[in-house]
N, C-alpha and C. Protein backbone atom coordinates (compact mmCIF):
# COMPACT_ATOMS: atom_id res chain seq x y z
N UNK A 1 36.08 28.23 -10.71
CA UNK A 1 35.75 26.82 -10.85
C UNK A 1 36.45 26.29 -12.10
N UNK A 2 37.14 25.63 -11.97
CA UNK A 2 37.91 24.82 -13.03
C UNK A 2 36.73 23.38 -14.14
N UNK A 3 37.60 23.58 -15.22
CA UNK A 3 36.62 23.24 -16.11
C UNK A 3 36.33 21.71 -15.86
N UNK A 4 37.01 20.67 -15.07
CA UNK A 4 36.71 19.47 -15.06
C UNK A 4 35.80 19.53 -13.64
N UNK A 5 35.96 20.81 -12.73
CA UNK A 5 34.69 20.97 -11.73
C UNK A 5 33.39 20.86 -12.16
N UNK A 6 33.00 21.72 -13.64
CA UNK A 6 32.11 22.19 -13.79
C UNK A 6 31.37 21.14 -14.67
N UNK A 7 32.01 20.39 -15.55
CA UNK A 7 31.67 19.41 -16.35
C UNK A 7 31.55 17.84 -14.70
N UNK A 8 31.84 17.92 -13.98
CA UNK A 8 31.44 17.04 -12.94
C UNK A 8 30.04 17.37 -12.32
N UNK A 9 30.15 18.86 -12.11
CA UNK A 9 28.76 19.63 -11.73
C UNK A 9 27.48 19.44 -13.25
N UNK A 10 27.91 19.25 -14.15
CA UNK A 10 26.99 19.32 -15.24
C UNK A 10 26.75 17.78 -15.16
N UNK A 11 27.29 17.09 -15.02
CA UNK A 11 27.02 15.61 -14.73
C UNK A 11 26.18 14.91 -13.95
N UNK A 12 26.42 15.67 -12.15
CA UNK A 12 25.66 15.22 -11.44
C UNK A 12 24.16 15.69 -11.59
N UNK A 13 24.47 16.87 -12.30
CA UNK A 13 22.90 17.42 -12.17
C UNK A 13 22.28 16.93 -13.51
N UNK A 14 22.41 16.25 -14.49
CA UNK A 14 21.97 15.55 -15.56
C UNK A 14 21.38 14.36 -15.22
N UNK A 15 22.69 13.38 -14.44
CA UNK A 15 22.37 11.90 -13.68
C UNK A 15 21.09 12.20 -12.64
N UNK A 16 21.04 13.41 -11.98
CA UNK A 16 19.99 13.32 -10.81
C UNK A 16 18.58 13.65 -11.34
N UNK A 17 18.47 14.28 -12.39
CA UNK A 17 17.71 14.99 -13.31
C UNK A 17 16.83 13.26 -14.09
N UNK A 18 17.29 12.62 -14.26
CA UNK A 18 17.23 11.49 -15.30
C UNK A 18 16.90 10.83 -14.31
N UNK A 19 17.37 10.45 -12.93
CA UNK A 19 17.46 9.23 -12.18
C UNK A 19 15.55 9.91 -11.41
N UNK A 20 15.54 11.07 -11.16
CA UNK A 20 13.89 11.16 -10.61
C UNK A 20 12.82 11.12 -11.40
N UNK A 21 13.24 11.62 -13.03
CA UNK A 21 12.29 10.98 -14.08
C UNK A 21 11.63 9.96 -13.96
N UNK A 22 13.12 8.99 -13.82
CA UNK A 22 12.90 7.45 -14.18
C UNK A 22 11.76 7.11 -13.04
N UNK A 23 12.02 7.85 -11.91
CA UNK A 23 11.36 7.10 -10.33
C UNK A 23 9.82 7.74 -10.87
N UNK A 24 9.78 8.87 -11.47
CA UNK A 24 8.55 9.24 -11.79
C UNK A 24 7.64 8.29 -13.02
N UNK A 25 7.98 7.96 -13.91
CA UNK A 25 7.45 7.02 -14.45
C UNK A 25 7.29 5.75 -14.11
N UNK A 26 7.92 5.31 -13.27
CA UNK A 26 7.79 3.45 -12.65
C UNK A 26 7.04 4.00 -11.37
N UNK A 27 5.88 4.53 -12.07
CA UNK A 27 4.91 4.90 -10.17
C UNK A 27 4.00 3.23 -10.75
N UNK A 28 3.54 2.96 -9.39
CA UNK A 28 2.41 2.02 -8.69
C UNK A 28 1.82 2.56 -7.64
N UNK A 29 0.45 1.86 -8.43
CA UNK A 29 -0.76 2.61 -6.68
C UNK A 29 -1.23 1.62 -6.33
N UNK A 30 -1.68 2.29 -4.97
CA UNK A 30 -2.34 1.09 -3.90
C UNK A 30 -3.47 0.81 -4.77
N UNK A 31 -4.14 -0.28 -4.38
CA UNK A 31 -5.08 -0.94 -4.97
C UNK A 31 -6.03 -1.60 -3.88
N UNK A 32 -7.50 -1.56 -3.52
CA UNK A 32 -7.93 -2.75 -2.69
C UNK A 32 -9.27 -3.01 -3.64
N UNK A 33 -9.39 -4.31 -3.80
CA UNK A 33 -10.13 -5.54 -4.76
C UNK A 33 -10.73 -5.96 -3.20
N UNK A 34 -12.27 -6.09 -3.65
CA UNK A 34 -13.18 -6.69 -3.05
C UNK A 34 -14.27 -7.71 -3.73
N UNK A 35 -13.71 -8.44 -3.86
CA UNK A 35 -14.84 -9.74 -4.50
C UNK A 35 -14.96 -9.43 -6.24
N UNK A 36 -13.74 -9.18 -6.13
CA UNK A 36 -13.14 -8.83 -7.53
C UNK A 36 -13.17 -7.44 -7.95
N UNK A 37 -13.83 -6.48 -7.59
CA UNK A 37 -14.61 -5.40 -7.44
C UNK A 37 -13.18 -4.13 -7.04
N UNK A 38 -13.38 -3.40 -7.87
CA UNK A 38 -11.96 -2.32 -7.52
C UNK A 38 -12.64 -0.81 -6.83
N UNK A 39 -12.05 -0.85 -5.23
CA UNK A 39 -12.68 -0.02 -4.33
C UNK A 39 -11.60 0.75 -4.14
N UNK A 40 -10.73 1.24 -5.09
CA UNK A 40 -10.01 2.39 -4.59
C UNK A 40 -10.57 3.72 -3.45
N UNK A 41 -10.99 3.83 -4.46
CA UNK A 41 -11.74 5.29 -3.41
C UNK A 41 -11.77 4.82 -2.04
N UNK A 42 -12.07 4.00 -1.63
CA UNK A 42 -12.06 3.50 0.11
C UNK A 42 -10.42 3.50 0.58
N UNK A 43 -9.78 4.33 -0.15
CA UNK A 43 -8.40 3.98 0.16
C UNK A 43 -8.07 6.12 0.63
N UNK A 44 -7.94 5.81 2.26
CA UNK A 44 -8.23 7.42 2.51
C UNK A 44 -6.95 7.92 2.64
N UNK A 45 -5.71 7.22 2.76
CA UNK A 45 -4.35 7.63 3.01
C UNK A 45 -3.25 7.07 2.79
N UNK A 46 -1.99 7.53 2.34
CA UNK A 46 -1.10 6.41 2.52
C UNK A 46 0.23 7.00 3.14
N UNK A 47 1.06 6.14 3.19
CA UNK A 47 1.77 6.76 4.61
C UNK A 47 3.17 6.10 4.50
N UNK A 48 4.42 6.60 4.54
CA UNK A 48 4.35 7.97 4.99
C UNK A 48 4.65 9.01 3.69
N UNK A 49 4.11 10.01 3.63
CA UNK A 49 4.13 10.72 2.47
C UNK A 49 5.93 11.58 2.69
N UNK A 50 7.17 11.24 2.17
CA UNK A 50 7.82 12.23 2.13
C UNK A 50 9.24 11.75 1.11
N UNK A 51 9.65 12.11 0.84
CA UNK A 51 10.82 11.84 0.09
C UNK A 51 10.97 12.81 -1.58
N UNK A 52 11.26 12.20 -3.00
CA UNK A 52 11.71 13.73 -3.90
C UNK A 52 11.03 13.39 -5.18
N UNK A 53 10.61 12.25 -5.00
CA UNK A 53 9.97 11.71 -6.96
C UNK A 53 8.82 11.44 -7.20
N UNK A 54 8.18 10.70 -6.26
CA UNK A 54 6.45 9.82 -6.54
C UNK A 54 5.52 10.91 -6.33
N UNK A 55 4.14 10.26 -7.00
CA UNK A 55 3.37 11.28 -6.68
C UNK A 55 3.02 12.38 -5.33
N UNK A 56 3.52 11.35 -4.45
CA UNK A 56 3.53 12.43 -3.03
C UNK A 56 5.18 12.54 -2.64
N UNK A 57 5.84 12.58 -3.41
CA UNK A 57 7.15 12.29 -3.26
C UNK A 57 8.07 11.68 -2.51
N UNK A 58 7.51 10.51 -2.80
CA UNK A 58 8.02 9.07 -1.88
C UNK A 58 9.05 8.46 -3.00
N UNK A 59 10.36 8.32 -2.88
CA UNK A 59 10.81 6.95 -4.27
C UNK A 59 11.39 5.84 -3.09
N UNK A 60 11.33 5.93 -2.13
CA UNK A 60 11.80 4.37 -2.01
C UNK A 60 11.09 3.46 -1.47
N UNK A 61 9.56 3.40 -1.10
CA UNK A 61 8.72 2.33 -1.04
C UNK A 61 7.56 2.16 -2.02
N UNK A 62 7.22 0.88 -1.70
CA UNK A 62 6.56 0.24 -2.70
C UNK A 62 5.27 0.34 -1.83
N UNK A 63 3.83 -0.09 -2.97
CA UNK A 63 2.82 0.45 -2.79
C UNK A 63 1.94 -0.72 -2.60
N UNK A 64 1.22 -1.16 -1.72
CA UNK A 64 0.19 -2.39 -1.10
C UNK A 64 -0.83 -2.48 -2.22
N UNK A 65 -1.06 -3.43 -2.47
CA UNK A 65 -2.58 -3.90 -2.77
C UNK A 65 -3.24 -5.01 -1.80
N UNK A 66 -4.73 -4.74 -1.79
CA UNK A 66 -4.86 -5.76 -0.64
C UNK A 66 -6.56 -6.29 -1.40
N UNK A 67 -6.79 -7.73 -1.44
CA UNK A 67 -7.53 -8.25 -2.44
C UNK A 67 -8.28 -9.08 -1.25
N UNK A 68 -9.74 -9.13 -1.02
CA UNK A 68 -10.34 -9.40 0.09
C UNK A 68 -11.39 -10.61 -1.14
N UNK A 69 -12.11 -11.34 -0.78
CA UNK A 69 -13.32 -12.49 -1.11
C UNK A 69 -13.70 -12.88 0.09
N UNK A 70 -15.13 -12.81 -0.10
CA UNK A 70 -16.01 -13.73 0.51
C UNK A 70 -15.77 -15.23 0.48
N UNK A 71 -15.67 -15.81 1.95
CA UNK A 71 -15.66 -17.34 1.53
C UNK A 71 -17.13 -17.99 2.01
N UNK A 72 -18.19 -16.87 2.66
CA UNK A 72 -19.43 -17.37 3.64
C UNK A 72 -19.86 -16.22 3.97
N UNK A 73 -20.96 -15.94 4.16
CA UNK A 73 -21.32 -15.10 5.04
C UNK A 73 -20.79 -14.42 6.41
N UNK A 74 -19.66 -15.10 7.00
CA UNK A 74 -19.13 -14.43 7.95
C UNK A 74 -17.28 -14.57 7.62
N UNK A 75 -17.17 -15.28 7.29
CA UNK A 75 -15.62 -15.02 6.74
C UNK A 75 -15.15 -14.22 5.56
N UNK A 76 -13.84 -13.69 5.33
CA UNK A 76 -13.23 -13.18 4.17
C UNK A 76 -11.98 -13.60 4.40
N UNK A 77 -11.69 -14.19 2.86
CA UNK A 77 -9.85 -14.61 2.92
C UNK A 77 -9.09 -13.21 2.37
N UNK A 78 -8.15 -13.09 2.79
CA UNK A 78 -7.35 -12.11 1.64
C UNK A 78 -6.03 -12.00 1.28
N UNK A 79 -5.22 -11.52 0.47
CA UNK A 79 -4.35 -11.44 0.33
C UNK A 79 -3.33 -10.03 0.54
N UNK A 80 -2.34 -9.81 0.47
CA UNK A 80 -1.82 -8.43 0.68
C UNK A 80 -0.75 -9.08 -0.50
N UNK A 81 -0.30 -8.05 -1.40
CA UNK A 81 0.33 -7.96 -2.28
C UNK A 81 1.26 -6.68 -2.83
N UNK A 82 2.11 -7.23 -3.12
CA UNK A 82 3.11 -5.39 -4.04
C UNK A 82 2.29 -4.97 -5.08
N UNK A 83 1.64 -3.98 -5.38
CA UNK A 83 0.97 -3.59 -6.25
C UNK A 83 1.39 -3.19 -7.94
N UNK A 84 2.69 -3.47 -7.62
CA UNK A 84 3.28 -3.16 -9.29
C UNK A 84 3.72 -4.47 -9.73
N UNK A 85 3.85 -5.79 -8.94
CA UNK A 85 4.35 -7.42 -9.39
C UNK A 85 3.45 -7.93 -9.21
N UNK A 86 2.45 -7.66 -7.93
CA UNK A 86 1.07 -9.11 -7.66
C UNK A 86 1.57 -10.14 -6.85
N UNK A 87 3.40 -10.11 -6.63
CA UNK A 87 3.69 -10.60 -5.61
C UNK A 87 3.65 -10.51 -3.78
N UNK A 88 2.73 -12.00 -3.43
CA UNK A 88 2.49 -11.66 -2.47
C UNK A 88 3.48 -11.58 -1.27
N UNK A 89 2.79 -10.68 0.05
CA UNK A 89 3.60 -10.31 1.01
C UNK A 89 3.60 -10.69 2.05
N UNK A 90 4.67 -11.84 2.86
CA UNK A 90 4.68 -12.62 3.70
C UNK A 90 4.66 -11.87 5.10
N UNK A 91 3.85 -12.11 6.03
CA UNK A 91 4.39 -11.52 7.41
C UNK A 91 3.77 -10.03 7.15
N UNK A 92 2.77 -9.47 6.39
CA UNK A 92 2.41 -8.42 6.72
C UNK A 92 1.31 -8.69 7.56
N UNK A 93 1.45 -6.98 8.14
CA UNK A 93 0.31 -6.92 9.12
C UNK A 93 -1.10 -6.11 8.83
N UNK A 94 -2.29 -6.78 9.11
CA UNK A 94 -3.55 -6.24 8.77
C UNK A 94 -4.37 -5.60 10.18
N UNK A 95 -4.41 -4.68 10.60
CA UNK A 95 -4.92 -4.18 11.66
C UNK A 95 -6.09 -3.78 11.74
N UNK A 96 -7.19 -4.05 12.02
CA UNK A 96 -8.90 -3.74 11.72
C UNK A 96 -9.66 -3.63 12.92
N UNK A 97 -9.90 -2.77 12.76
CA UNK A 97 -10.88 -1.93 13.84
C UNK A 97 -12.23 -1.68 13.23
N UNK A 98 -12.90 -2.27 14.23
CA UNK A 98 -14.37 -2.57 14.41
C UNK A 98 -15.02 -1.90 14.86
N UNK A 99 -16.61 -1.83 14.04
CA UNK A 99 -17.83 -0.93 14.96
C UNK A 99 -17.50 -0.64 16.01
N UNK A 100 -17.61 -2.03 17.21
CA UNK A 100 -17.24 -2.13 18.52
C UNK A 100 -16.25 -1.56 18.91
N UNK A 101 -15.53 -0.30 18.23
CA UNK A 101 -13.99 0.17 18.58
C UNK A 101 -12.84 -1.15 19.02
N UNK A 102 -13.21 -2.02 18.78
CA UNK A 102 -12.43 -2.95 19.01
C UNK A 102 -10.94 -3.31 17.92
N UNK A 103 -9.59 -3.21 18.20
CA UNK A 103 -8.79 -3.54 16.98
C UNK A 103 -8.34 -4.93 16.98
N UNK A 104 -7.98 -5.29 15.92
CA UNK A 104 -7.16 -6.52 16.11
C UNK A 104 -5.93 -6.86 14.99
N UNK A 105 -5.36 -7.41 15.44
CA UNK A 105 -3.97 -7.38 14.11
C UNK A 105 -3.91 -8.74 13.72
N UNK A 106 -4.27 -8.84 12.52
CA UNK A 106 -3.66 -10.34 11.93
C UNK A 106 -2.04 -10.14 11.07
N UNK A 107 -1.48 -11.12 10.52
CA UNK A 107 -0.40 -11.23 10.19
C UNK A 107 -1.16 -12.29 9.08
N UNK A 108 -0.11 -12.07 7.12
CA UNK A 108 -0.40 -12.89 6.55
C UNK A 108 0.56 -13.98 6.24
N UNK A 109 0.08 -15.13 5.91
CA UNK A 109 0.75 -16.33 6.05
C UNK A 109 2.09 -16.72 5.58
N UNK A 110 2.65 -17.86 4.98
CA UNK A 110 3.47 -18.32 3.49
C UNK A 110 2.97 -17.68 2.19
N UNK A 111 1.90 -17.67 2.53
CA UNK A 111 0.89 -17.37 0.71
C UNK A 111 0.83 -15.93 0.90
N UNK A 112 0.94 -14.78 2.01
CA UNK A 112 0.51 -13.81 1.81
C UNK A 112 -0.88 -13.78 1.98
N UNK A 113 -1.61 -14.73 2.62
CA UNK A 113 -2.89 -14.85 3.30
C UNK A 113 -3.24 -14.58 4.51
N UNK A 114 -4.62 -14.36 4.84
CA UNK A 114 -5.27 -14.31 5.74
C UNK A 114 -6.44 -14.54 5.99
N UNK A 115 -7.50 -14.91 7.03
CA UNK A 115 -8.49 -15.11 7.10
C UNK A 115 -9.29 -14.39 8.32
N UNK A 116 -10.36 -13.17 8.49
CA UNK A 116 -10.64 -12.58 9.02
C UNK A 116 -12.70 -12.82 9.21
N UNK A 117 -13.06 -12.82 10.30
CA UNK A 117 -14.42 -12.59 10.24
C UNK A 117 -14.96 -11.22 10.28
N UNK A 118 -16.25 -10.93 9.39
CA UNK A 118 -16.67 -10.20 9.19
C UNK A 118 -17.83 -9.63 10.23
N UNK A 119 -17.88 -10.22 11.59
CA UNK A 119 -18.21 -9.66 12.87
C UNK A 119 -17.38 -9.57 13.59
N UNK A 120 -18.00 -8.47 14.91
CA UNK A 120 -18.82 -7.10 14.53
C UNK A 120 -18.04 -6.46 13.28
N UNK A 121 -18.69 -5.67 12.72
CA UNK A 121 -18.50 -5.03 11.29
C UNK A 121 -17.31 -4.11 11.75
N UNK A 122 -16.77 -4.39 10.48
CA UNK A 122 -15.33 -3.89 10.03
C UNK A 122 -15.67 -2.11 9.85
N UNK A 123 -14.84 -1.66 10.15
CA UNK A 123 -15.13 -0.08 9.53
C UNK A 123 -13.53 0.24 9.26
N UNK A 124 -12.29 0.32 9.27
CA UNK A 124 -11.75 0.58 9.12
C UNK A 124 -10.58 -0.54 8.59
N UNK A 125 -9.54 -0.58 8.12
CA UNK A 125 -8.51 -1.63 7.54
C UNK A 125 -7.22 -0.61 7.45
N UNK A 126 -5.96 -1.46 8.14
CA UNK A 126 -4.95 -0.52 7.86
C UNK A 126 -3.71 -1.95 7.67
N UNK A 127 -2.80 -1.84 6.45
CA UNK A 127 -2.09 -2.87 6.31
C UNK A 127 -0.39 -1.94 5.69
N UNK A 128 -0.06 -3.05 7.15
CA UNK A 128 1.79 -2.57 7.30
C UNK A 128 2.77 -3.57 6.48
N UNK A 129 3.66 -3.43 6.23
CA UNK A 129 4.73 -4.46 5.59
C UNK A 129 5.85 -3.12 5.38
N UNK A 130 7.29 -3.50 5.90
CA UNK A 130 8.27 -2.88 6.23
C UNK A 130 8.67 -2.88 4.29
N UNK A 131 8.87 -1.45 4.45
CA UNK A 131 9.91 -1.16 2.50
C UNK A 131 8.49 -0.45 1.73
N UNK A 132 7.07 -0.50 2.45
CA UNK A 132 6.47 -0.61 1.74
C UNK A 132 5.22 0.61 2.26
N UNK A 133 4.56 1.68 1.55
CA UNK A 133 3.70 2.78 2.30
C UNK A 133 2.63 2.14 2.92
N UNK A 134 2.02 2.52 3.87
CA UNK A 134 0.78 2.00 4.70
C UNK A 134 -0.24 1.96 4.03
N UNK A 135 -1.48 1.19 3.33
CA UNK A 135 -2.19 1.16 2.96
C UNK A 135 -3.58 0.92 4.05
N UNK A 136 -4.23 2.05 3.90
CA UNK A 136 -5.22 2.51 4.94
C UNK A 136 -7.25 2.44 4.19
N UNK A 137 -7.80 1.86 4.76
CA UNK A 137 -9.10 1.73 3.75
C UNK A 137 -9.99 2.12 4.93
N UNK A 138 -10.97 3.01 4.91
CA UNK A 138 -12.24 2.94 5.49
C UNK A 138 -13.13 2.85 4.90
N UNK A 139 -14.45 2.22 5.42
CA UNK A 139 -15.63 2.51 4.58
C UNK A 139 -16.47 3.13 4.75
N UNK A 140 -17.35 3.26 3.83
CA UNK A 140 -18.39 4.68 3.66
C UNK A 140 -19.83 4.69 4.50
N UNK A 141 -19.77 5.52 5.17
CA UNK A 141 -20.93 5.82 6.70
C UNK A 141 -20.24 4.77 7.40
N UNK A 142 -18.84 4.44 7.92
CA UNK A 142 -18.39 4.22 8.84
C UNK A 142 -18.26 2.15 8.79
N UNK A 143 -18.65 1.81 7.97
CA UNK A 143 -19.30 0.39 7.86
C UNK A 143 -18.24 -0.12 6.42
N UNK A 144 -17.09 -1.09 6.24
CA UNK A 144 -16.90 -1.81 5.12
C UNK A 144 -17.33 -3.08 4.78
N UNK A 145 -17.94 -3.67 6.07
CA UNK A 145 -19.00 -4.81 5.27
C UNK A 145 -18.96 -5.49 7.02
């Protein structure tokens, strides 16, 4: 191996060395906010787990937050957001499956909004947006409100 091989080989493996650091320190986690209220733990998976840097070694998507309020007793507005800017995410999808095994998919607005009723009871929440890991929430004894 010739010496400008090896100093090219000492290079790439320095640059690649430095470049998964970097992906390792600029981590963001999912997040879901309920009436201001931080319910991580209801957060059972995220998806898809595979790639060489992040905590499950994912570096090229970004990580959901999804921020729910009461507006009434039977409604909730919410938002879906990038969890490391707070910028919200247009055209994602919120998929929620009900007691009733019933699913349904909303899509959020211009604002990164949505508006969902809280009958029959929610038990599960799963929210898609393309670039970005699946953010998946169930709640505890089967019931999130």
């Amino acid at each position: 191996m010739s010496l400008v091989s090896r100093l090219l080989y000492v290079a790439i493996i320095v640059l690649l060395g430095s470049y998964t650091g970097q992906a390792q320190t600029k981590q963001s986690y999912p997040r879901f906010l309920y009436n201001g209220k931080n319910y991580n733990e209801l957060i059972t998976n995220r998806v898809p787990e595979y790639g060489i840097a992040a905590r499950d070694g994912c570096v090229v998507m970004g990580e959901i937050e999804l921020e729910l309020r009461d507006i009434d007793a039977e409604k909730i507005e919410g938002w879906v957001k990038e969890a490391a800017t707070g910028d919200t995410l247009v055209g994602a999808s919120i998929k929620i499956q009900r007691r009733n095994k019933r699913m349904e998919t909303l899509v959020t607005d211009s604002l990164g909004r949505f508006l969902m009723s809280k009958s029959p009871s929610v038990t599960e929440l799963h929210v898609l947006y393309l670039g970005f890991r699946a953010l998946n929430i169930r709640g505890l004894s089967g019931k999130l409100f």
